[in-house]
Every structure is written in C-alpha cells, then in structure tokens.
Protein backbone atom coordinates (compact mmCIF):
# COMPACT_ATOMS: atom_id res chain seq x y z
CA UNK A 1 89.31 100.23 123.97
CA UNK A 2 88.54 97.86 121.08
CA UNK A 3 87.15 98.57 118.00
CA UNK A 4 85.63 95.89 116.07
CA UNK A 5 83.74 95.51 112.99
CA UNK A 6 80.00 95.04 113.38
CA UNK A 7 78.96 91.52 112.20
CA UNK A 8 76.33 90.75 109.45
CA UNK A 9 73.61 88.32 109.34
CA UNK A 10 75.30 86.00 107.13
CA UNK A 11 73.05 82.89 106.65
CA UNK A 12 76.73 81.26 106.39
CA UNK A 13 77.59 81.98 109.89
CA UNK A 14 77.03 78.53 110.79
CA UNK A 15 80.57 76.87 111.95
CA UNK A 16 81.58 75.90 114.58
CA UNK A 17 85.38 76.28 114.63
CA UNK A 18 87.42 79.15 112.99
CA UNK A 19 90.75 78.51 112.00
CA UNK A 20 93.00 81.26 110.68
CA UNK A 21 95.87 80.94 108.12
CA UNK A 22 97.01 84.39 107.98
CA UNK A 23 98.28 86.15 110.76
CA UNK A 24 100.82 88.67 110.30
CA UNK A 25 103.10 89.39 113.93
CA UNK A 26 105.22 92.35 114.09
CA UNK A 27 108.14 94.06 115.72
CA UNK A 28 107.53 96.42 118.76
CA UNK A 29 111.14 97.65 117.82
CA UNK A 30 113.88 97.19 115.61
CA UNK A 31 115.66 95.97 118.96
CA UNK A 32 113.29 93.43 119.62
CA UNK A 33 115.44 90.42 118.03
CA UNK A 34 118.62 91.73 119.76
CA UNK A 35 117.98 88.57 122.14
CA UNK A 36 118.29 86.20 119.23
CA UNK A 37 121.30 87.11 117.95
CA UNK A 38 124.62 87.11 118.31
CA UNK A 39 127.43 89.78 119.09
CA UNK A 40 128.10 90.21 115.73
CA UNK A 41 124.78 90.04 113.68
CA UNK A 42 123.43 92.24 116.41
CA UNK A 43 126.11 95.08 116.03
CA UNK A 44 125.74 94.75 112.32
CA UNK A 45 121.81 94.93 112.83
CA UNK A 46 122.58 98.05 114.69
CA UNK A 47 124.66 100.04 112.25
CA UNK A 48 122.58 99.11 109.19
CA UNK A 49 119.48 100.30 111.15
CA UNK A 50 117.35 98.01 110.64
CA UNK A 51 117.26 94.65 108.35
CA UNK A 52 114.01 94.68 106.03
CA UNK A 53 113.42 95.81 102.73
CA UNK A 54 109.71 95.49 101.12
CA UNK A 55 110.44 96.34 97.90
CA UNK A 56 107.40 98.29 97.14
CA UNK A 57 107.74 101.97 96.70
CA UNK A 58 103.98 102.67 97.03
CA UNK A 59 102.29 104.39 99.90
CA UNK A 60 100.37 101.67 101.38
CA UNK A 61 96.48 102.18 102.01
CA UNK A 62 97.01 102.74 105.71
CA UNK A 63 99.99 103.28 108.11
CA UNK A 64 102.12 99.92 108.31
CA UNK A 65 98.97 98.50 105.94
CA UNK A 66 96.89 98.07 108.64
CA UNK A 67 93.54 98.41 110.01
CA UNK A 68 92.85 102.06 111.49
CA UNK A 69 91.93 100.04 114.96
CA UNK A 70 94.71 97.74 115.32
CA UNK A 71 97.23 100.11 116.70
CA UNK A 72 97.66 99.10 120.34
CA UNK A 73 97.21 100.91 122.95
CA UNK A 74 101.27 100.88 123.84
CA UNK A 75 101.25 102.85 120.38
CA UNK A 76 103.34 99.96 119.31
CA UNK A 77 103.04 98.77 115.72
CA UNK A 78 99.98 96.76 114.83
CA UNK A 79 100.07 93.03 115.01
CA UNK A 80 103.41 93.18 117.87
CA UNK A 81 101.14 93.01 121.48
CA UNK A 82 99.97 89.77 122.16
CA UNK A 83 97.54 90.86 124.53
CA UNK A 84 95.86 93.53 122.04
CA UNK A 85 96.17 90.54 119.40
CA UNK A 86 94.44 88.42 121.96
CA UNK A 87 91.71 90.55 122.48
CA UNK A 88 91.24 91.70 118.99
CA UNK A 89 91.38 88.53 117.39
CA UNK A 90 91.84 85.78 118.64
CA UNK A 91 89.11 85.90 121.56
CA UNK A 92 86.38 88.77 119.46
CA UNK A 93 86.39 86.04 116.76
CA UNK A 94 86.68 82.72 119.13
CA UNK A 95 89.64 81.95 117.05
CA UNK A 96 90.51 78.02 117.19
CA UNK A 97 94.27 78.12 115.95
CA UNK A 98 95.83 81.24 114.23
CA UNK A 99 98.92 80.70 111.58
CA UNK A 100 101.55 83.72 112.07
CA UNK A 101 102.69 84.77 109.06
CA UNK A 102 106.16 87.03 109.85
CA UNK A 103 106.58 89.44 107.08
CA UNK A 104 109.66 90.58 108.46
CA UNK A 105 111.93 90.42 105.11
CA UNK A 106 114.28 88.10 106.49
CA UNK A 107 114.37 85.89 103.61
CA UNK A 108 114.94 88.97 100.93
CA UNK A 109 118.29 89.57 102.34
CA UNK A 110 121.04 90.11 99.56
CA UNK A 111 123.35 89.27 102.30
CA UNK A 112 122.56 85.60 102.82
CA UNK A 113 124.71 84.64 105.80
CA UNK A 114 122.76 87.56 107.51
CA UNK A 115 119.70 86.01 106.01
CA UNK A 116 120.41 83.37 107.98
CA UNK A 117 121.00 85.14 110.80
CA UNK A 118 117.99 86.83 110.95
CA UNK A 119 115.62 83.89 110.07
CA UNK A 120 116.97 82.11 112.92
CA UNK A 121 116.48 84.82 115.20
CA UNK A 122 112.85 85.03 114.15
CA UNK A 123 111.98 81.77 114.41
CA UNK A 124 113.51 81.83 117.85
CA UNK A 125 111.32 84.64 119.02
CA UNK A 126 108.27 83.42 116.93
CA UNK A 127 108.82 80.26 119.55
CA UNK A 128 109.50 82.19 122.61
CA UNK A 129 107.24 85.61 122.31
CA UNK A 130 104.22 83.97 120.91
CA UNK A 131 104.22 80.04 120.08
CA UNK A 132 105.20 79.21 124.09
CA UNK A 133 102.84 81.94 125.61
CA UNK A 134 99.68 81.46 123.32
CA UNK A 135 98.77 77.99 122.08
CA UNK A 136 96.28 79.01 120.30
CA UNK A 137 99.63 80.39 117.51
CA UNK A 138 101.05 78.08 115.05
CA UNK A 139 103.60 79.93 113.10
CA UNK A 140 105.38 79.49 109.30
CA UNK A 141 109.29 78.84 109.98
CA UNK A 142 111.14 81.71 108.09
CA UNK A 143 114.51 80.76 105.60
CA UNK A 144 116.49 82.82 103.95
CA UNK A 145 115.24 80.81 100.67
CA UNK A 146 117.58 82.71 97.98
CA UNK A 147 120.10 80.34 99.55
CA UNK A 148 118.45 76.43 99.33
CA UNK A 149 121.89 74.88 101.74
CA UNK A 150 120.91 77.96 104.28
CA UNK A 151 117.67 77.01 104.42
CA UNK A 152 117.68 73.68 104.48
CA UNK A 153 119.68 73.87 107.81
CA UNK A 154 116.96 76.26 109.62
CA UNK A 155 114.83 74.02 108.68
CA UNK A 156 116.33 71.09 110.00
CA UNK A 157 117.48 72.80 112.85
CA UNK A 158 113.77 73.24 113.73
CA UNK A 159 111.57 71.62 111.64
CA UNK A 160 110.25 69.37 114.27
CA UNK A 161 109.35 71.71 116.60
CA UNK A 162 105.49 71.03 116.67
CA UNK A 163 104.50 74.90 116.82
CA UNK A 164 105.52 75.18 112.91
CA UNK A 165 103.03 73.81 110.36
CA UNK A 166 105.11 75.22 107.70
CA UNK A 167 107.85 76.86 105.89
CA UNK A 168 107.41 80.28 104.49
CA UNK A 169 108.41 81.83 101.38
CA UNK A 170 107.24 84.93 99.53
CA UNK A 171 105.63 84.49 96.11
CA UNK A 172 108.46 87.45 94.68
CA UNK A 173 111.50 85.37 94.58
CA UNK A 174 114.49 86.14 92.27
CA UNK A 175 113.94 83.18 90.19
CA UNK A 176 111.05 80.91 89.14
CA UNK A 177 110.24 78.60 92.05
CA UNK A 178 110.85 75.07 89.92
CA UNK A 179 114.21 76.46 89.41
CA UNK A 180 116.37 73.31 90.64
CA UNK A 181 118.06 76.30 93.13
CA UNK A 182 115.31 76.02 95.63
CA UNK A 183 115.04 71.75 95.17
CA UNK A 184 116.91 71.25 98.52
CA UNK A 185 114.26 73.37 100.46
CA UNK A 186 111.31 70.93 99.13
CA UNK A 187 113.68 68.11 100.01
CA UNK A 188 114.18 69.53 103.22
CA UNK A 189 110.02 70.10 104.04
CA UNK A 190 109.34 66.57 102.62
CA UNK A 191 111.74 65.59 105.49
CA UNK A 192 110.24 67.16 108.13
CA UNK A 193 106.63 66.79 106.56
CA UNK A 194 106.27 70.18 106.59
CA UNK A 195 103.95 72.22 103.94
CA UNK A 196 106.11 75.14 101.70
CA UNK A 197 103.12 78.25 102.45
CA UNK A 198 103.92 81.32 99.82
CA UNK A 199 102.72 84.24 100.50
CA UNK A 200 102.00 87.90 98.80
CA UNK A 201 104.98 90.17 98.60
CA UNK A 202 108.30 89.87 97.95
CA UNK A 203 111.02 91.92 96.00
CA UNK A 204 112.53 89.77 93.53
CA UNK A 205 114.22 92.14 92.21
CA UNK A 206 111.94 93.05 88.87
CA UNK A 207 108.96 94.49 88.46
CA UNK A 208 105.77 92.87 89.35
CA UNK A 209 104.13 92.91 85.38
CA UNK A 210 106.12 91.56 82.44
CA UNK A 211 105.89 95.18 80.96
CA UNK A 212 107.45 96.97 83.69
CA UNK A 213 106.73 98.83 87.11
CA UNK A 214 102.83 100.30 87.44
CA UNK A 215 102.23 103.20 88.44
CA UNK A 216 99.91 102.81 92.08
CA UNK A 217 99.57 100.15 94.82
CA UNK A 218 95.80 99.26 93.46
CA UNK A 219 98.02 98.00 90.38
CA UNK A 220 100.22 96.31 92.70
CA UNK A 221 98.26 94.86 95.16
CA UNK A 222 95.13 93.26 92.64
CA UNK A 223 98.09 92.29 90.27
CA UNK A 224 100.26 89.92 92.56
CA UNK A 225 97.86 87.18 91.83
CA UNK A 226 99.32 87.03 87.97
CA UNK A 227 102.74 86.28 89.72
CA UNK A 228 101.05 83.46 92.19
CA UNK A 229 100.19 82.02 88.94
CA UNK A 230 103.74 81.91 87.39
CA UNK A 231 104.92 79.97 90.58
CA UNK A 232 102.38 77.57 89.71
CA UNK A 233 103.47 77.11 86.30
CA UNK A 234 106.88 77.06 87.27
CA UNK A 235 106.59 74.51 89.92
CA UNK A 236 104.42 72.08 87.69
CA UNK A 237 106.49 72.50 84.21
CA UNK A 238 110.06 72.24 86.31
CA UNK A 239 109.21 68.58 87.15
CA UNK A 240 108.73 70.14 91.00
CA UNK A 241 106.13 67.45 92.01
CA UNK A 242 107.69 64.59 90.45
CA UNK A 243 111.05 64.91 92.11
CA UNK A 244 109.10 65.29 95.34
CA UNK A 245 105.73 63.62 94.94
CA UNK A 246 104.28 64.51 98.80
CA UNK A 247 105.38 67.99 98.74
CA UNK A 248 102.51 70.33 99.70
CA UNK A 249 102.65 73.85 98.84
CA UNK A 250 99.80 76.70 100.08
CA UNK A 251 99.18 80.06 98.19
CA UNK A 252 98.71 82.70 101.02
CA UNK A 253 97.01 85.91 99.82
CA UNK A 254 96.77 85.53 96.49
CA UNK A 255 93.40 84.63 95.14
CA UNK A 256 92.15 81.56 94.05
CA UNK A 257 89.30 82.67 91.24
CA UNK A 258 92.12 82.42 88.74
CA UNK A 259 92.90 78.65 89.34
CA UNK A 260 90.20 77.25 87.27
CA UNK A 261 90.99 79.19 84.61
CA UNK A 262 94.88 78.72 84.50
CA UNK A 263 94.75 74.66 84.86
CA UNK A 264 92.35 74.72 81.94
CA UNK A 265 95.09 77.17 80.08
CA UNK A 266 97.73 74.83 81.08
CA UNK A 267 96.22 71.27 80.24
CA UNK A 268 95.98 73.04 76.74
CA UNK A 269 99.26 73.66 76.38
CA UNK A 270 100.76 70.28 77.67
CA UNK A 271 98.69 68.40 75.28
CA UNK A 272 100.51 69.95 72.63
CA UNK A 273 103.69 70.69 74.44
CA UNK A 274 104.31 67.82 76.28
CA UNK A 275 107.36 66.45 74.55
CA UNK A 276 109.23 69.40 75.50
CA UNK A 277 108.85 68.58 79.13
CA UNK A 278 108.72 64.26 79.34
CA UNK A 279 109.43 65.12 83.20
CA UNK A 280 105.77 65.90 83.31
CA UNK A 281 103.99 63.08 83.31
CA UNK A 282 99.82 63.97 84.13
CA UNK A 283 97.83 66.72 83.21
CA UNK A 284 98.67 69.84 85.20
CA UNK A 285 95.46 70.17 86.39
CA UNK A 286 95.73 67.05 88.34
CA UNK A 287 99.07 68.23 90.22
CA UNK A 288 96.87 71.42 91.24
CA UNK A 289 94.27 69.38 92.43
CA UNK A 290 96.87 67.03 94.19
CA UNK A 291 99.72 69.54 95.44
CA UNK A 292 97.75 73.37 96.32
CA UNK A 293 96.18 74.97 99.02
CA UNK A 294 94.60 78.58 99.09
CA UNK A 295 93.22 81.11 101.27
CA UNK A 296 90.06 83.18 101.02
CA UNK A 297 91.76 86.54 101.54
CA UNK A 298 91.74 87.95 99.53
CA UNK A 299 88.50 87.39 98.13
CA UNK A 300 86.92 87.11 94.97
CA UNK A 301 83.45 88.55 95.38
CA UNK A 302 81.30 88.19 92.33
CA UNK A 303 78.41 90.92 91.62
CA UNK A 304 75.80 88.10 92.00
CA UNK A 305 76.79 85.68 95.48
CA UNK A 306 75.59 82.72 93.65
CA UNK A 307 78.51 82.77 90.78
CA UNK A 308 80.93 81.66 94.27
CA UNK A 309 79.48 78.48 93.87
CA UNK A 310 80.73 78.35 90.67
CA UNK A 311 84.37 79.65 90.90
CA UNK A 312 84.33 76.32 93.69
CA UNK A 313 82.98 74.36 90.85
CA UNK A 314 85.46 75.47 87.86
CA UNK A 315 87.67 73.30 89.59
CA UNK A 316 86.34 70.75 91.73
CA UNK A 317 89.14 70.25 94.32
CA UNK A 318 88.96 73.85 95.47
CA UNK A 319 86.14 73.05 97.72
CA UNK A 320 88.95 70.93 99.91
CA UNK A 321 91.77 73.05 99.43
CA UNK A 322 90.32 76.52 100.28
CA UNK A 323 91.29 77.44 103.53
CA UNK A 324 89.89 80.70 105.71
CA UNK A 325 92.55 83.70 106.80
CA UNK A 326 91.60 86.96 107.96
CA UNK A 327 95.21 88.83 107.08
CA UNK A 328 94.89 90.64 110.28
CA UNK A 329 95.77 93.31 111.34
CA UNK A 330 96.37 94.25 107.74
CA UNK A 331 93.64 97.11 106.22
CA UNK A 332 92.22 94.52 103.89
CA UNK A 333 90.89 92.24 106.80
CA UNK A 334 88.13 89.87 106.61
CA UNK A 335 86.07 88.94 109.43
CA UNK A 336 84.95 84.80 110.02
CA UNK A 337 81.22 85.90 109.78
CA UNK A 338 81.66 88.10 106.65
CA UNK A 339 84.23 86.66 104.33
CA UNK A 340 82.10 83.93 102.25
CA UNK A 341 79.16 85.36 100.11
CA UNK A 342 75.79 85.59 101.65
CA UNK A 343 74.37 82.36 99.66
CA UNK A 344 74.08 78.90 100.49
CA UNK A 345 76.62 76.48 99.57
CA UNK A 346 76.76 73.24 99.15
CA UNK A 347 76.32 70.91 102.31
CA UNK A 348 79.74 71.04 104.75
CA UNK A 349 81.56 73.04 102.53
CA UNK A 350 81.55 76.61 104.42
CA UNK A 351 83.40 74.10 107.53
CA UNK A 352 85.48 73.02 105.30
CA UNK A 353 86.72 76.63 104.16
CA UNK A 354 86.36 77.83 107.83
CA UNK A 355 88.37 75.29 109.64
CA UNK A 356 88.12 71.69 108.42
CA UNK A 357 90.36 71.80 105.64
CA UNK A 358 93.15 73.51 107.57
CA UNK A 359 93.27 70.88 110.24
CA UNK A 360 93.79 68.11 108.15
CA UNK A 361 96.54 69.85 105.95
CA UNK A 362 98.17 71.14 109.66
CA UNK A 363 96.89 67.96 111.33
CA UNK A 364 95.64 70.18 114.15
C-alpha cells in the first residue's frame, strides 16, 4: 500500500506540467552493478564490500534519509524499485519528466581508476534499469570528477546518449571548482552541450565550516548552502565562464535565497578588486544571471508568503532559472502542490518554476 501526503489547497496549484530535477535512484544491493563491471573491478568491489563513502558521520533524520513511506514493499532500499517509484511518484504526482540524481559516491573515490570503474558501471545501469524501461527518467551522467582526463572520457564515451541532460558533480569536492584541475570536464560538457548539475553532499575531505566540524546534522544539512556559495565564487573569480562562455552549471539542493545576497557581496568586491583578477571581465552578478540554475528544494520559506516574491525579485533572473525538484524519496520531500508559498505570484512564473524553465535548459 501507498502512503502519500495529503495535498493542500494551494491557490498555486495551477500548472499544468510537473517536471522534477531531483530524483535520487538507489541500489537494491551492493551486487546490483556486478553486471557492469568487469572481472576485476567486480572482485575488487567484492572484497572491499562495498564502494561508497558519504563522508558524513551524522545519524541522518531517517533510515537511508528517507521518507518513513518510501520503503518498498520488497523491503528494498528506498528510491531502488521502479515500480514502487512509479507509483509513488511519478504517476501520484502526474510527473512529466523526472531527473535521477545517483548519489552513489562513485565520484568520491580516492582510488580514481576504480572511480572510473564505477561511474561507468552506473551510468550503464542508470541506461539499462531505468532510462530504457521508463521514459518518463532523464538521468545526470556520473564521473569520477577528482580526475578531469577520467572524466572527460565517460563523458565522451556517453555524452550523446539523449537520456542524460547532464553531468553530475557534488558541491564537496577536494578543491575549489574554478581550480584549472576540473577545466577539461567543462570542456568536455561544452562538447557534448551538456549542463555540469552540482548537487548537496560530498566529502571533500575537510570539514563543511571554515572553523571546523559541527557538532549535529541540522548544522550540516542547513549549512551546505555556505559551501554552494564558495563554488560560485570560485567558478566566477577562476575565469570559469570566460574560458568556456556556454557552459551551464545547476545548483541541486542547495538553496537559492542566498543568491541575491552573495552577487550583491561580490559586485562589491570586484569593483574594488578587479585588477587582481583582469580574467574577469563583467560584474559577477551578470555571470550568475547568465551561467546558474537552482532548485526549489530545499526551500526557503519566509514567515510571511509574500516576502517569496521578493527573494525572486532580489535578483531578477531567478524567476527563469528556478527550477522545481521534489528530492524524493529523501525525508525532506516536497510535494508539486505544496512546495511554492500559498501567495500569488507574478503572472507565468509558478510554470516557469514547475516545469517551463527545466525544459528549455534540458530541451525536453
């Protein structure tokens, strides 16, 4: 039996498509990429006992961070049955197109050739398990992306295939993301036309504050968006959009209340800073409003609804570059007829959030 959240009356529940950018697929078992690999990465799989490694020591919320009703009834792990995804999701919510987002720590690997290994063998089964049954599934391609000639080559190897719309990172890498190590994995996605989607998590391999490790997963979880914001600074100041002037990059799961705010901060600076980078040639706000995409989950919910209109309006962009995810099955889930505020916004804009903007960036 399904269990599903009971819908509200939200005046805003007025579109007419629903496209999700934030789906998170799972493993029914550690064995269930033993088809995608070879002899060798599969034995190795088998005496390390597994492959991933979150870094995060907390206790999560909920089991596997997910929803108390998205175990299915196999008792596999949430988010790994199709059928229970099917039902759950993408048919309860008359889901358009879903975006899997495989947080399977592939790309974290210290060992890179196994990296490698095990980002191919995802993508492979991303194409195979859930891409060729349900077309309804886009997915992001995974890369081991500590390794920029690795990458590159998964990419290449399939980029074109037309069920990716992106390339996925995690927004904890072990170095800033301008950092000229990662440049041949924005060359590679301007090749294949291919968004670079970042998304919450990550190990990194420091602590998640510039004063150390906090103490709970509250700390953890509402902080990450500090680090989304680095990546932004990073990725502007390193001469990132310059170098590669159609590269599109989308922030998964980090907020978007703070982007307002930051470009201001940063426009500040560059008027009095800008000799030290000459590689930066406009305001930083205008390669925000040129270069990023966000989701809504999670989401910034002022105490009065009507101050949403104005987080859209601190930077005027956001409005088409906000796009809708639910982060299913994950506890924090938001459901299409709940997410946005209960006020009125501004004509076509709650389409644009729900589905509109996503299609044109995936060119669904």
């Amino acid at each position: 039996m399904v269990v599903t959240l009971p819908r509200s009356e939200d005046i805003n529940w007025t579109a007419r498509a629903v496209i999700d950018g934030d789906i998170h697929p799972a493993l029914a078992s550690p064995k269930s990429l033993d088809p995608y690999l070879s002899q060798h990465w599969r034995a190795h799989r088998q005496q390390l006992s597994g492959f991933s490694y979150s870094g995060a020591t907390y206790p999560r919320a909920n089991p596997n961070a997910a929803r108390v009703d998205s175990w299915p009834p196999n008792g596999q792990p949430p988010g790994s049955d199709l059928n229970f995804m099917r039902e759950q999701l993408l048919d309860e919510w008359d889901i358009e197109v879903g975006v899997l987002q495989p947080l399977l720590g592939a790309g974290a690997q210290r060992n890179l050739e196994y990296g490698a290994a095990m980002s191919h063998a995802i993508n492979d089964w991303l194409l195979a398990e859930w891409l060729e049954p349900e077309p309804r599934l886009r997915a992001s391609l995974v890369i081991p992306y500590e390794d920029a000639d690795l990458s590159a080559a998964e990419i290449d190897r399939v980029g074109d295939q037309p069920g990716f719309v992106q390339i996925m990172l995690v927004i904890r890498t072990s170095e800033p993301l301008g950092r000229r190590k990662y440049w041949k994995i924005y060359e590679a996605a301007v090749r294949h036309d291919l968004p670079i989607g970042i998304h919450f998590g990550g190990a990194g391999g420091g602590p998640i504050t510039g004063t150390g490790w906090p103490s709970f997963y509250i700390e953890d979880h509402a902080g990450m968006s500090t680090v989304f914001q680095s990546q932004v600074v990073s990725l502007i100041c390193e001469g990132v959009f310059e170098q590669f002037p159609t590269l599109k990059v989308i922030l998964v799961e980090g907020g978007f209340a703070w982007l307002g705010p930051l470009a201001w901060r940063l426009d500040a600076a560059w008027r009095k800073l800008r000799s030290e980078v000459p590689h930066v040639k406009r305001l930083p706000s205008e390669y925000i409003g040129e270069h990023f995409w966000l989701t809504t989950q999670p989401m910034e919910e002022p105490d009065r609804p009507e101050y949403f209109v104005q987080m859209l309006e601190h930077f005027p962009p956001l409005a088409d570059r906000l796009m809708f995810a639910t982060d299913y099955p994950h506890w924090d889930f938001d459901a299409p007829d709940s997410a946005l505020p209960r006020v009125r916004l501004p004509q076509g804009t709650h389409q644009k959030i729900m589905a509109e903007n996503a299609r044109a960036l995936y060119r669904l």
